[in-house]
C-alpha atoms as a PDB file:
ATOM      1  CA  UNK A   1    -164.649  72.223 100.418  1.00  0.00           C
ATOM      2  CA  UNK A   2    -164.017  69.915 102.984  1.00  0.00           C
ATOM      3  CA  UNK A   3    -167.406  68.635 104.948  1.00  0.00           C
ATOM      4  CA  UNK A   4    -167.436  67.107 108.172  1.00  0.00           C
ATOM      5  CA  UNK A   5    -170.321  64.240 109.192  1.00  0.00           C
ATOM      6  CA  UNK A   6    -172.133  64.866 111.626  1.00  0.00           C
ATOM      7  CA  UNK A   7    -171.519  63.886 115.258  1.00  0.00           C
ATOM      8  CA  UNK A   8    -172.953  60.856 116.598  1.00  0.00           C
ATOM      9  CA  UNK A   9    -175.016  62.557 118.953  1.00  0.00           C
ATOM     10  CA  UNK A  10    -176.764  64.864 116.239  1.00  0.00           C
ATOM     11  CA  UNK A  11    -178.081  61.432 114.105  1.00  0.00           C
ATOM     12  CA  UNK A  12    -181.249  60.664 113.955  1.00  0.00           C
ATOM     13  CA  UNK A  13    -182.434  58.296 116.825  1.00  0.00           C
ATOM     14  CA  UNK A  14    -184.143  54.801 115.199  1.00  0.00           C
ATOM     15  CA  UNK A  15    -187.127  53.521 116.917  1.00  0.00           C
ATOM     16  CA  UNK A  16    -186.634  50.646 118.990  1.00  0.00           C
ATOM     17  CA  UNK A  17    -187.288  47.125 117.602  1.00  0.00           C
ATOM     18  CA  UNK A  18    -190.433  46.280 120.058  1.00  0.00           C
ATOM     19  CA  UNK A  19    -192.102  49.277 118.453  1.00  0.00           C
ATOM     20  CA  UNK A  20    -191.623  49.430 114.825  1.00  0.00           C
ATOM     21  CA  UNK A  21    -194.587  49.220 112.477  1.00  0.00           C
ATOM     22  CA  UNK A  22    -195.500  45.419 112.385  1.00  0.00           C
ATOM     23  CA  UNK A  23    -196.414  44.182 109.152  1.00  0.00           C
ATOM     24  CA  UNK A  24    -200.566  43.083 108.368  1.00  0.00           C
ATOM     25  CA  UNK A  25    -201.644  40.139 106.137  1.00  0.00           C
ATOM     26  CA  UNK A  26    -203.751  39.357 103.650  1.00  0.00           C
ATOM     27  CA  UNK A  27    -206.974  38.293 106.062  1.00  0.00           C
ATOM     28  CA  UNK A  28    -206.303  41.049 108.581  1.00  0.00           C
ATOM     29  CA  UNK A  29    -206.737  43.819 105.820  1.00  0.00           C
ATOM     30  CA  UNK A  30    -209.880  41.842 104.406  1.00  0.00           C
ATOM     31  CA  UNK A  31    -211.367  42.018 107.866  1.00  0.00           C
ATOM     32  CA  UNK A  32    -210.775  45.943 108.590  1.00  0.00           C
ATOM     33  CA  UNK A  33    -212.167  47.007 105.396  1.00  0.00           C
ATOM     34  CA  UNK A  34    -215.375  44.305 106.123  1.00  0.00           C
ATOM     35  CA  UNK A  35    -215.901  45.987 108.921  1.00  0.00           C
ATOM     36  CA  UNK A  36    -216.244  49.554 107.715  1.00  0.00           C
ATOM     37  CA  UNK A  37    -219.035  48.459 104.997  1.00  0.00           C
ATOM     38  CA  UNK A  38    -222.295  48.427 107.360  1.00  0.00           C
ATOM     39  CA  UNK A  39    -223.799  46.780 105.376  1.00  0.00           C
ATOM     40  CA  UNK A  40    -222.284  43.333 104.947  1.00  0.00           C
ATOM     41  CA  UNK A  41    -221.666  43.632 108.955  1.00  0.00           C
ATOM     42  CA  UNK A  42    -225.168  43.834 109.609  1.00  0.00           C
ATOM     43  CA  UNK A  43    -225.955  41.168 106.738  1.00  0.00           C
ATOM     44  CA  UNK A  44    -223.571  38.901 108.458  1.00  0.00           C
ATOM     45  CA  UNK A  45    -225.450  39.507 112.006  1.00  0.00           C
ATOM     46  CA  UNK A  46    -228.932  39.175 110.226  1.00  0.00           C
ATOM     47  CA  UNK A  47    -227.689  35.694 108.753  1.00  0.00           C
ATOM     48  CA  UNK A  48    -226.410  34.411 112.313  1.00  0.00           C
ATOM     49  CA  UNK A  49    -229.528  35.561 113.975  1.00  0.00           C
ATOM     50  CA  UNK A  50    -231.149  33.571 111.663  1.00  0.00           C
ATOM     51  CA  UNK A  51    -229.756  30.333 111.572  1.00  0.00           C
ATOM     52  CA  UNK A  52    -229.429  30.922 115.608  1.00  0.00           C
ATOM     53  CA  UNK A  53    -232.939  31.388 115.413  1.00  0.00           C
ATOM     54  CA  UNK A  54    -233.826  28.444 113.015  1.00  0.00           C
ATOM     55  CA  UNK A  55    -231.753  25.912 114.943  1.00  0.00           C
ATOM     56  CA  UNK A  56    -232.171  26.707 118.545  1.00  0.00           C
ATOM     57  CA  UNK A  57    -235.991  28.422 118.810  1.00  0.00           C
ATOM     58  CA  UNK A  58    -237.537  25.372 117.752  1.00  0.00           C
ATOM     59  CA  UNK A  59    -236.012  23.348 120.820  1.00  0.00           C
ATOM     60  CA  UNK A  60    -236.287  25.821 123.270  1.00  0.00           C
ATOM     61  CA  UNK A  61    -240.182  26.979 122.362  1.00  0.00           C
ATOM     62  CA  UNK A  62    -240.950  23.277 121.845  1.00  0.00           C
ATOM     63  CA  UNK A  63    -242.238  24.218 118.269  1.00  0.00           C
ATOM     64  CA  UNK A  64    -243.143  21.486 115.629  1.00  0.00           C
ATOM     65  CA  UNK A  65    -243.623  21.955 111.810  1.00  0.00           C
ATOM     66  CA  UNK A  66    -246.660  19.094 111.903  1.00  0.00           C
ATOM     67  CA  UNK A  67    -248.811  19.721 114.892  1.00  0.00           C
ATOM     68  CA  UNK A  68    -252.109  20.486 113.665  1.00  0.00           C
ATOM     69  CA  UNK A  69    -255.546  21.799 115.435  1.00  0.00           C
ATOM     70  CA  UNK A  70    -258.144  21.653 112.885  1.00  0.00           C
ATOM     71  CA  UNK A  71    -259.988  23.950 115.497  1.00  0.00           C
ATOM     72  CA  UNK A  72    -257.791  27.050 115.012  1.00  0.00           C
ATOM     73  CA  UNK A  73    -258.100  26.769 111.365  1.00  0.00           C
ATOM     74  CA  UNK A  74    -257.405  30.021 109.945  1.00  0.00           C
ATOM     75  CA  UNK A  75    -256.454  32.463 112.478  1.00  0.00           C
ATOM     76  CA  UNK A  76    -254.749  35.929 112.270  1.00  0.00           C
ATOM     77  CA  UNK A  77    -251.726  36.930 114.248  1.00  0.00           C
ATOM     78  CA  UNK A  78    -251.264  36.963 117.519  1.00  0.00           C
ATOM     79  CA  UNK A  79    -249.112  36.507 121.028  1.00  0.00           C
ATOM     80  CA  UNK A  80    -249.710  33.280 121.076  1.00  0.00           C
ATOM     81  CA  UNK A  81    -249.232  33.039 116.874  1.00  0.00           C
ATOM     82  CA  UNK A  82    -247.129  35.656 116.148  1.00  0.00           C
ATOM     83  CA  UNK A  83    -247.188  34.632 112.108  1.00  0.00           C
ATOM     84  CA  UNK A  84    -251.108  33.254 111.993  1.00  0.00           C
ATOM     85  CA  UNK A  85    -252.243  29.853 111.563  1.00  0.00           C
ATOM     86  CA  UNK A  86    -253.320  28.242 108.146  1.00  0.00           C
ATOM     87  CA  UNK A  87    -256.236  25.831 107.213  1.00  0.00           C
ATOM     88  CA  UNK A  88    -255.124  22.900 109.331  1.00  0.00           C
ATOM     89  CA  UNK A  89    -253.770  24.973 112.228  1.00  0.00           C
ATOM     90  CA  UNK A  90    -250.273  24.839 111.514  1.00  0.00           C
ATOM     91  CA  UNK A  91    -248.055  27.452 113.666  1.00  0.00           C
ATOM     92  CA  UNK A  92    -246.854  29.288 110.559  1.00  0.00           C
ATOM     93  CA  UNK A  93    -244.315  31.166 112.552  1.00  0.00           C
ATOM     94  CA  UNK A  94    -243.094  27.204 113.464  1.00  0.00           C
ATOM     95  CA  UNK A  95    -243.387  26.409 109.899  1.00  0.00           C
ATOM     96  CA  UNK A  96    -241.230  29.315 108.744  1.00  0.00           C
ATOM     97  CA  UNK A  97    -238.467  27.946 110.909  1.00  0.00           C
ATOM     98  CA  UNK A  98    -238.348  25.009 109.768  1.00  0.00           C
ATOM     99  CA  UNK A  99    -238.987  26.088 106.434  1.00  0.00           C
ATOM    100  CA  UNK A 100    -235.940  28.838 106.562  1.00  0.00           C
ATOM    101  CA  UNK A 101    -233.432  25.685 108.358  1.00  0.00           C
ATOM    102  CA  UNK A 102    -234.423  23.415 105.162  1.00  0.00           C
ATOM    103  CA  UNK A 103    -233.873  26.528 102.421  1.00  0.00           C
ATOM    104  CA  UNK A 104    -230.446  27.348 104.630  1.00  0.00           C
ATOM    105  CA  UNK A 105    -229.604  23.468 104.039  1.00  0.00           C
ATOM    106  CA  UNK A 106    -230.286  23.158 100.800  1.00  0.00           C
ATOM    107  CA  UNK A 107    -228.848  26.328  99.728  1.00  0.00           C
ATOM    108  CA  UNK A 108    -225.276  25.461 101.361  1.00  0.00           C
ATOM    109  CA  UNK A 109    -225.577  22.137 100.674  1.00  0.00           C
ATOM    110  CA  UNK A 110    -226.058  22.235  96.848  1.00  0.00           C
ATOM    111  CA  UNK A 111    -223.811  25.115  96.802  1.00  0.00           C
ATOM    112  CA  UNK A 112    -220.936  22.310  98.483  1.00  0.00           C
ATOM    113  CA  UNK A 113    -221.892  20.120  95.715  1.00  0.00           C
ATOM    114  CA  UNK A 114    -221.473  22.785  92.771  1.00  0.00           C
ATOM    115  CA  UNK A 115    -218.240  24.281  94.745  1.00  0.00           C
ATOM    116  CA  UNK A 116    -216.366  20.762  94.873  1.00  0.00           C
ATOM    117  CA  UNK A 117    -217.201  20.173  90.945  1.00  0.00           C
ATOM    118  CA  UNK A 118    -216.519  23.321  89.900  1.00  0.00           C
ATOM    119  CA  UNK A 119    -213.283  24.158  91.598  1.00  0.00           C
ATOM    120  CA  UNK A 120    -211.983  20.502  90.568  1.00  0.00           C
ATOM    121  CA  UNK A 121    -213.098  21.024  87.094  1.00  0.00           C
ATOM    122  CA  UNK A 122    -212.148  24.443  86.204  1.00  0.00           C
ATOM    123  CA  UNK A 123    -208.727  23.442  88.452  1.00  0.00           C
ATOM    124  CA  UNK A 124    -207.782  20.812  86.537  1.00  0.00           C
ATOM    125  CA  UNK A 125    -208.396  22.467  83.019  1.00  0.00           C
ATOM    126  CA  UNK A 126    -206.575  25.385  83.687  1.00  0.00           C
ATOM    127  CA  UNK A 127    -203.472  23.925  84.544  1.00  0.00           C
ATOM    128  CA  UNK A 128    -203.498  20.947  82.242  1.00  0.00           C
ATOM    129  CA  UNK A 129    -204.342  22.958  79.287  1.00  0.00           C
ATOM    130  CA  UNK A 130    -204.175  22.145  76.150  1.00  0.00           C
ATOM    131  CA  UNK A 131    -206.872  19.754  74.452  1.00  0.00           C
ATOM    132  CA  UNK A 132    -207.825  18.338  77.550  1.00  0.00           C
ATOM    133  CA  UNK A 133    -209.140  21.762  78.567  1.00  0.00           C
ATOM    134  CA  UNK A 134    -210.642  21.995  75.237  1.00  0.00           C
ATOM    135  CA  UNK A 135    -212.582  18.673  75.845  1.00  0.00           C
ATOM    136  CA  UNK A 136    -213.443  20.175  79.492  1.00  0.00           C
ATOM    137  CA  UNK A 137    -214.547  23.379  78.282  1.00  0.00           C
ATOM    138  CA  UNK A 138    -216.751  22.312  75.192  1.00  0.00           C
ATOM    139  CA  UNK A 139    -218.301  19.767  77.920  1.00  0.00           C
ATOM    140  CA  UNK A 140    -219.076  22.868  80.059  1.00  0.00           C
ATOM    141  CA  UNK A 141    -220.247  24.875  77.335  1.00  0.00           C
ATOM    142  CA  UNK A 142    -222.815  21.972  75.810  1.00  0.00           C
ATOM    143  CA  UNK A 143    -224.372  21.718  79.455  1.00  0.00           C
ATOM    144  CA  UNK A 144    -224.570  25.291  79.468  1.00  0.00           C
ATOM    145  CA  UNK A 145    -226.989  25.507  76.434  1.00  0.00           C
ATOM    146  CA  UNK A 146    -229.127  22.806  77.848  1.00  0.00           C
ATOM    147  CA  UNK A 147    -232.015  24.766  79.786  1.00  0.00           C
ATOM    148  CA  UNK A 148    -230.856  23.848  83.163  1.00  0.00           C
ATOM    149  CA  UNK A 149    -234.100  24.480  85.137  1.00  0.00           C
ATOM    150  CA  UNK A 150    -236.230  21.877  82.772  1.00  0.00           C
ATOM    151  CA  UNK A 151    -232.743  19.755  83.085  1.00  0.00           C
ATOM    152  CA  UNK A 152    -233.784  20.385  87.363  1.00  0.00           C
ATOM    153  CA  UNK A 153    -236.938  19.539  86.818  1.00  0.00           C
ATOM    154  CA  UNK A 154    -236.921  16.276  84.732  1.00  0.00           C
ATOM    155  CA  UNK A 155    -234.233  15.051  87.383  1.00  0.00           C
ATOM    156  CA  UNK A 156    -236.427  16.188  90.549  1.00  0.00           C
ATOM    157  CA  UNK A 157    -239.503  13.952  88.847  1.00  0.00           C
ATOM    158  CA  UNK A 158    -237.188  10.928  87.845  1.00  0.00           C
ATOM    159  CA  UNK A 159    -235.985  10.625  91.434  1.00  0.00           C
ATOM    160  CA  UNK A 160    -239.345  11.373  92.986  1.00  0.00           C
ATOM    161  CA  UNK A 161    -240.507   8.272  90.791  1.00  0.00           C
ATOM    162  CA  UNK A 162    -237.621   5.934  91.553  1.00  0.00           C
ATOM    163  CA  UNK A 163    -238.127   7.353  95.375  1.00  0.00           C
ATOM    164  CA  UNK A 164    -241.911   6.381  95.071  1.00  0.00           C
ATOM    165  CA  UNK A 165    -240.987   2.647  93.211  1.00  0.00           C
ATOM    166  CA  UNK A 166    -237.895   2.117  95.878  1.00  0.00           C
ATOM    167  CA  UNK A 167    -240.156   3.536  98.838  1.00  0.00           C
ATOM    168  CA  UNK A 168    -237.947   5.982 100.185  1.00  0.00           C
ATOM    169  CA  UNK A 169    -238.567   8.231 102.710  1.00  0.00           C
ATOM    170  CA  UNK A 170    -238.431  12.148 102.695  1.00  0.00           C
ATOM    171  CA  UNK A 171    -234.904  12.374 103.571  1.00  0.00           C
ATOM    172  CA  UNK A 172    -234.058  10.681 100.089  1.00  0.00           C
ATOM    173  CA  UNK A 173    -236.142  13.989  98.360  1.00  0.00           C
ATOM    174  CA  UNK A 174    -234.230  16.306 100.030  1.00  0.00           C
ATOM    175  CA  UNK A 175    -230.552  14.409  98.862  1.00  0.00           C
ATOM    176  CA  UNK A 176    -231.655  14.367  95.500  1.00  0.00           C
ATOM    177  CA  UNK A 177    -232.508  17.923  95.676  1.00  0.00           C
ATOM    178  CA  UNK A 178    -229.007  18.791  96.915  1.00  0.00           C
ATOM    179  CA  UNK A 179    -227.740  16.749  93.965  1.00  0.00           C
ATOM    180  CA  UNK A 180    -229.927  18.190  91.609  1.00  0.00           C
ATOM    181  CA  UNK A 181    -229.423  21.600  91.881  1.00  0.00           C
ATOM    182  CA  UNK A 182    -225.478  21.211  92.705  1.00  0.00           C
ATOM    183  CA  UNK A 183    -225.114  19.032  88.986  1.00  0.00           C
ATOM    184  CA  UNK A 184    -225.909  22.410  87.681  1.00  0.00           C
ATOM    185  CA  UNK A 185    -225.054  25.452  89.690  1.00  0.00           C
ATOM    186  CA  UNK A 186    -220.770  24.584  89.253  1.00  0.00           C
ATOM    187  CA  UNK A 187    -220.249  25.798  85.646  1.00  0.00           C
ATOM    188  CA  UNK A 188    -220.001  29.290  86.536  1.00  0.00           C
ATOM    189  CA  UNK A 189    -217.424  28.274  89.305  1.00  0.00           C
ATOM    190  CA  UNK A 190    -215.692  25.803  86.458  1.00  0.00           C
ATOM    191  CA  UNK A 191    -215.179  28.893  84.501  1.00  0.00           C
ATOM    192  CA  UNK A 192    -214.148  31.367  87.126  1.00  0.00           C
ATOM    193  CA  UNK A 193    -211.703  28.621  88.600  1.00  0.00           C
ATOM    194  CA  UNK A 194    -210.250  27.732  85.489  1.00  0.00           C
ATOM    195  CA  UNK A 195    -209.397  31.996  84.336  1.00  0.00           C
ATOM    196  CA  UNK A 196    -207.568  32.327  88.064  1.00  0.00           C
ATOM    197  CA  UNK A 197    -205.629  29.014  87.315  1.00  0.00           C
ATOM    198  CA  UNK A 198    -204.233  30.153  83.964  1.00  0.00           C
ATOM    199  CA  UNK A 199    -202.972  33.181  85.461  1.00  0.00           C
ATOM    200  CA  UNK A 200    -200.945  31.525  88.391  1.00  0.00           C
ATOM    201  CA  UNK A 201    -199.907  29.057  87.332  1.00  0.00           C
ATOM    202  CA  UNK A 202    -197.069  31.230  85.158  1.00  0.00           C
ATOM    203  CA  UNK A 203    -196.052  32.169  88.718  1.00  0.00           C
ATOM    204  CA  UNK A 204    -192.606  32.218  90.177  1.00  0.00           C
ATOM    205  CA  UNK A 205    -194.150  29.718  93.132  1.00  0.00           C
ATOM    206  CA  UNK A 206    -195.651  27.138  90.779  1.00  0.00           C
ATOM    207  CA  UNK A 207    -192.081  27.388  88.885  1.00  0.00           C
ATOM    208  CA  UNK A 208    -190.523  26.614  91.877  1.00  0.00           C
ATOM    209  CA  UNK A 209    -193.005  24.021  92.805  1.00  0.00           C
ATOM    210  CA  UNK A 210    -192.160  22.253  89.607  1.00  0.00           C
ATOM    211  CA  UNK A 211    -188.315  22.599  90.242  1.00  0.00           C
ATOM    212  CA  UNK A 212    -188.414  21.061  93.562  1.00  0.00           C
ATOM    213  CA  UNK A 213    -190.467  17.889  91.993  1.00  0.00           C
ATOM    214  CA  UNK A 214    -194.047  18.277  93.467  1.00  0.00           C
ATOM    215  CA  UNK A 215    -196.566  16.339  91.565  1.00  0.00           C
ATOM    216  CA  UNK A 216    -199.372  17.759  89.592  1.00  0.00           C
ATOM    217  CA  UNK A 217    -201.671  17.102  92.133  1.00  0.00           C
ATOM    218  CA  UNK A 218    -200.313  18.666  95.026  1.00  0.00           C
ATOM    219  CA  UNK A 219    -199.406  21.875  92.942  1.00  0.00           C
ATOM    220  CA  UNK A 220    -203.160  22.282  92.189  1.00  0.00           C
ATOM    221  CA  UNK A 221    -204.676  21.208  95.543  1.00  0.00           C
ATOM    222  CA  UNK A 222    -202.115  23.083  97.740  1.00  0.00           C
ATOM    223  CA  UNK A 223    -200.289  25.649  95.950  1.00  0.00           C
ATOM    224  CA  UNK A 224    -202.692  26.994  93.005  1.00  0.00           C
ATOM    225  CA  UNK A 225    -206.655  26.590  95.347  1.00  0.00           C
ATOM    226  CA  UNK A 226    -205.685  28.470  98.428  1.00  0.00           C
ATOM    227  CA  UNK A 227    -204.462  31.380  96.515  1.00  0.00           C
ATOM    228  CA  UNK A 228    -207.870  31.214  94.589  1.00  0.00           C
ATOM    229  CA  UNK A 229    -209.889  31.328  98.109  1.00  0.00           C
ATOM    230  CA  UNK A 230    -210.829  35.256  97.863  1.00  0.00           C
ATOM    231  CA  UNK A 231    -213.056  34.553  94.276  1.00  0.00           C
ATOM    232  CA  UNK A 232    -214.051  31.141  95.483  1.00  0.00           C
ATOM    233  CA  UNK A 233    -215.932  32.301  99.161  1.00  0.00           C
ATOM    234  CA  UNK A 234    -217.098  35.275  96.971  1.00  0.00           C
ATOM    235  CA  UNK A 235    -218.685  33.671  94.512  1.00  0.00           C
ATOM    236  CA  UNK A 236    -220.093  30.737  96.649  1.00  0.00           C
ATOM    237  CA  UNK A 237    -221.391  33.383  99.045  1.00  0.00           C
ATOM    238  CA  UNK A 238    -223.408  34.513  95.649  1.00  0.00           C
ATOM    239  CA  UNK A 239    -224.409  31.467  94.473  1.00  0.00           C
ATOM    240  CA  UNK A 240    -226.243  30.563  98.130  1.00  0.00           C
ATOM    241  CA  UNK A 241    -229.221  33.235  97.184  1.00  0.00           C
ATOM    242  CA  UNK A 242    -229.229  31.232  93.424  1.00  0.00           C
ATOM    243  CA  UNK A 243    -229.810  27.602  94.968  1.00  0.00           C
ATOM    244  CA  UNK A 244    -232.181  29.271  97.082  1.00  0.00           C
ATOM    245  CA  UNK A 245    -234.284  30.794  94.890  1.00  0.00           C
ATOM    246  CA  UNK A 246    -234.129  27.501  92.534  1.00  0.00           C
ATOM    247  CA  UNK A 247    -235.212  25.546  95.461  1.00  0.00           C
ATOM    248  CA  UNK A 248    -238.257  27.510  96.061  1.00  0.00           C
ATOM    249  CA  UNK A 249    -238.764  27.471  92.217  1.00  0.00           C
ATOM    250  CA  UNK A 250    -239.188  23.431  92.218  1.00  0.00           C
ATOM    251  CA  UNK A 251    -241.657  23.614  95.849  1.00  0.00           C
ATOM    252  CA  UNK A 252    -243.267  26.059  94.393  1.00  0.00           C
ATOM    253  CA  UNK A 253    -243.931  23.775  91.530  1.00  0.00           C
ATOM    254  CA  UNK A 254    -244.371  20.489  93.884  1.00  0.00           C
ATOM    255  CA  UNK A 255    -241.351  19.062  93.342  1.00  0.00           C
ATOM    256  CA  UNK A 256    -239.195  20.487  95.917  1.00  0.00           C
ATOM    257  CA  UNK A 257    -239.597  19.186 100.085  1.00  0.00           C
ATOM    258  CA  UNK A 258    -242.650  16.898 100.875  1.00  0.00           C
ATOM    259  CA  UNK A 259    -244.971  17.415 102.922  1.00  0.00           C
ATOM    260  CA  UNK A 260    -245.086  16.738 106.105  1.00  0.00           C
ATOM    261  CA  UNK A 261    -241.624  18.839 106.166  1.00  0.00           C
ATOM    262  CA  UNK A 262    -241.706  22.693 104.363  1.00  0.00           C
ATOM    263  CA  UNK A 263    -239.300  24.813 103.024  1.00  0.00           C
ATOM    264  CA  UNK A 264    -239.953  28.414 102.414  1.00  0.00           C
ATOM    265  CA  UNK A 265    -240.720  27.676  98.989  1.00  0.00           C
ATOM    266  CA  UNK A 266    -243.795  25.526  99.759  1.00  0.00           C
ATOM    267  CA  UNK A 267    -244.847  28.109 102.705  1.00  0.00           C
ATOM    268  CA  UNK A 268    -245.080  30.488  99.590  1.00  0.00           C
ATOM    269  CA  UNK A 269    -246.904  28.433  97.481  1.00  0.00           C
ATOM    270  CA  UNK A 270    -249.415  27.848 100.266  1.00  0.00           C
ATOM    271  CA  UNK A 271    -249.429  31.397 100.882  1.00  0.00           C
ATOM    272  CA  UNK A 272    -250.313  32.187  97.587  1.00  0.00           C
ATOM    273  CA  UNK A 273    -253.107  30.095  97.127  1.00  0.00           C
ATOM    274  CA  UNK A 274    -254.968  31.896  99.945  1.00  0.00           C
ATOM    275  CA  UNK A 275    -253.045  35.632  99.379  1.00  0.00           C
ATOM    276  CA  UNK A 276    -256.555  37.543  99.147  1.00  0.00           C
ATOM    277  CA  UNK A 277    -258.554  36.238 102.107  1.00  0.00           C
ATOM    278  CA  UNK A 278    -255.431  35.336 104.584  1.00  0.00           C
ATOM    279  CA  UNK A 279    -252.826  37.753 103.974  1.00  0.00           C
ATOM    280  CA  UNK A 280    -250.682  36.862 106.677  1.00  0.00           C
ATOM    281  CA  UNK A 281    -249.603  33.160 104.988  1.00  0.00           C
ATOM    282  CA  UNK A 282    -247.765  34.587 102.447  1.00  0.00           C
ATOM    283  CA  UNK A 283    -246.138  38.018 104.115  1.00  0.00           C
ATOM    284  CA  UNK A 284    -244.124  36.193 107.013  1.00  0.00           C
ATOM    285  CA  UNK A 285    -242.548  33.623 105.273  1.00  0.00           C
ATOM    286  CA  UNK A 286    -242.013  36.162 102.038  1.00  0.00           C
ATOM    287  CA  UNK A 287    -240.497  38.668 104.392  1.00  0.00           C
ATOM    288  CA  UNK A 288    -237.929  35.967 105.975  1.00  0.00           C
ATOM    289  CA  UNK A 289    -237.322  35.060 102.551  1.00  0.00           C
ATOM    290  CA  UNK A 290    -236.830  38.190 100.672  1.00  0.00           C
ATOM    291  CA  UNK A 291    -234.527  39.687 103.973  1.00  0.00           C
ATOM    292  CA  UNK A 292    -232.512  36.143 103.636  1.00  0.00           C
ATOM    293  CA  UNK A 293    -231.677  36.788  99.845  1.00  0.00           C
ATOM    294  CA  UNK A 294    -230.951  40.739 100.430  1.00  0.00           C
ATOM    295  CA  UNK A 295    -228.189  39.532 103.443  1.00  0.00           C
ATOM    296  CA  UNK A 296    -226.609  36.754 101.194  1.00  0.00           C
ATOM    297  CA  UNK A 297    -226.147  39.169  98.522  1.00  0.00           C
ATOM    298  CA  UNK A 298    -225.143  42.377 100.757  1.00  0.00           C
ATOM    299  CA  UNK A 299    -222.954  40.041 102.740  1.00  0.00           C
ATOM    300  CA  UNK A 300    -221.404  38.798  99.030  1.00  0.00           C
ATOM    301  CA  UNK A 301    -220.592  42.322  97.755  1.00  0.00           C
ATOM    302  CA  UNK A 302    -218.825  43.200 101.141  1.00  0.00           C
ATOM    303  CA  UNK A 303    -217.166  40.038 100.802  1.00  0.00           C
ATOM    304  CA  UNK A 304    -215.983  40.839  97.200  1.00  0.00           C
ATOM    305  CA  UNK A 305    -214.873  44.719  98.386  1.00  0.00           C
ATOM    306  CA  UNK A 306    -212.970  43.154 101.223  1.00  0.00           C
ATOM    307  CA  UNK A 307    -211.261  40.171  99.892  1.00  0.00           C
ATOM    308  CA  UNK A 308    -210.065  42.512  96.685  1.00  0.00           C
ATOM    309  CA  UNK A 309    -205.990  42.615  97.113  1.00  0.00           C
ATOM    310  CA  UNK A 310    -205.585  45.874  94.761  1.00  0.00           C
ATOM    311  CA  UNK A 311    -207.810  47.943  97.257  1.00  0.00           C
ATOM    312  CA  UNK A 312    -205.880  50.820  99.069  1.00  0.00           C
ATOM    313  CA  UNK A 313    -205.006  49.180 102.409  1.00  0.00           C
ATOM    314  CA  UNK A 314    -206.442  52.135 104.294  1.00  0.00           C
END
């Protein structure tokens, strides 16, 4: 049977080119399904509040962490204090600023210093191979068995002694704390780094990397890390609540910020000392704290959902 096409006219009219479906990347799918998880969206506004807050209130309510009037002492909340006053008549809502930008600080910056470590380390491993990622792994794997927070702590009171014999000021506490806690905090991100690495770099772009005669260096540092971004923000965003927490840990036990200068760690351990008579010293600052961890994490897990490339684009 013979069969005749169909006439121009009856074909099916294609769309014109200035309206067909344009294509979405990578980032632009991460940030529509971030902003359908609540959660993480208000985390991420709680977290700029607060470092708005820590960084700009100060200035603009002409707040200081070290003004004292011994004739407060010990007051309750009010306008004027919205947080109390403690035994020497410290503003503890001032305090609690200051003590939230120093935790903020320390947390990202000791995260920084675990994040460059660990990405270099488990970067260079995974691609070398072989028995130098042996060596690199056993090393990572003897520091792990070491009990890092008495590893912390012996390096917090060897630097707080060569700070005391060297007479250093309180801003060479705070850079040992950041390299304290960041000397420990990158195995997790050696390991994770190092997994992702063996996986691409089988790849048909690190093949062709190699064929066109890039260098080692640049196929690590420019082809293999920015595909690696999603797990790295994730897991840094993650690690931010563990430095914090550390951080506290060590002013709790005196060998975190000195005095004059407080981080929310110390504004705990004051508060604690005085938890049954004045209250109020330990629930502000414990509040801030506790509703800084819950954000970092919530804001972590959205990050996680959002940055994973085998969820359903819908």
């Amino acid at each position: 049977m013979l069969r005749l096409s169909p006439s121009p006219d009856r074909l099916p009219a294609l769309p014109p080119l200035d309206v067909a479906e344009r294509g979405s990347s990578l980032g632009r799918d991460a940030w529509r399904r971030l902003r359908k998880n609540r959660l993480a969206v208000a985390s991420g506004l709680f977290l700029l509040a607060l470092v708005l807050g820590c960084t700009v209130l100060p200035g603009l309510l002409g707040l200081s962490y070290s003004d004292i009037d011994l004739a407060l002492g010990y007051s309750p909340p009010s306008l004027r204090y919205p947080l109390g006053t403690d035994r020497l008549g410290h503003d503890v809502f001032a305090r609690t600023l200051f003590g939230c930008r120093i935790s903020l600080a320390v947390g990202l910056a000791a995260t920084l210093v675990s994040l460059t470590i660990g990405v270099t380390w488990g970067a260079v491993a995974g691609y070398v191979g072989g028995k130098l990622d042996a060596v690199m792994m056993r090393i990572v794997d003897i520091v792990y068995a070491l009990p890092f927070t008495v590893f912390v702590i012996l390096l917090m009171v060897f630097c707080d002694a060569l700070a005391k014999r060297l007479q250093f000021g309180p801003t060479w506490n705070l850079l040992a704390l950041f390299a304290a806690i960041g000397a420990v905090e990158w195995l997790t991100m050696a390991r994770i780094v190092r997994g992702q690495v063996q996986s691409l770099k089988r790849m048909e772009f690190v093949e062709a990397a190699r064929t066109l005669g890039l260098g080692h260096g640049r196929i690590i540092f420019r082809h293999l890390l920015p595909n690696l971004l999603g797990p790295v923000i994730v897991y840094t965003t993650l690690t931010i609540p563990g430095v914090m927490l550390l951080e506290a840990f060590l002013s709790f036990l005196g060998l975190g910020v000195k005095a004059p200068m407080s981080s929310l760690g110390t504004l705990l351990y004051d508060g604690q000392l005085e938890m049954e008579s004045q209250t109020w010293l330990l629930l502000g600052p414990g509040a801030v704290f506790a509703l800084t961890l819950l954000a970092l994490n919530f804001m972590g897990d959205g990050l996680r959902d959002a940055l994973d490339v085998r969820a359903s684009a819908d």
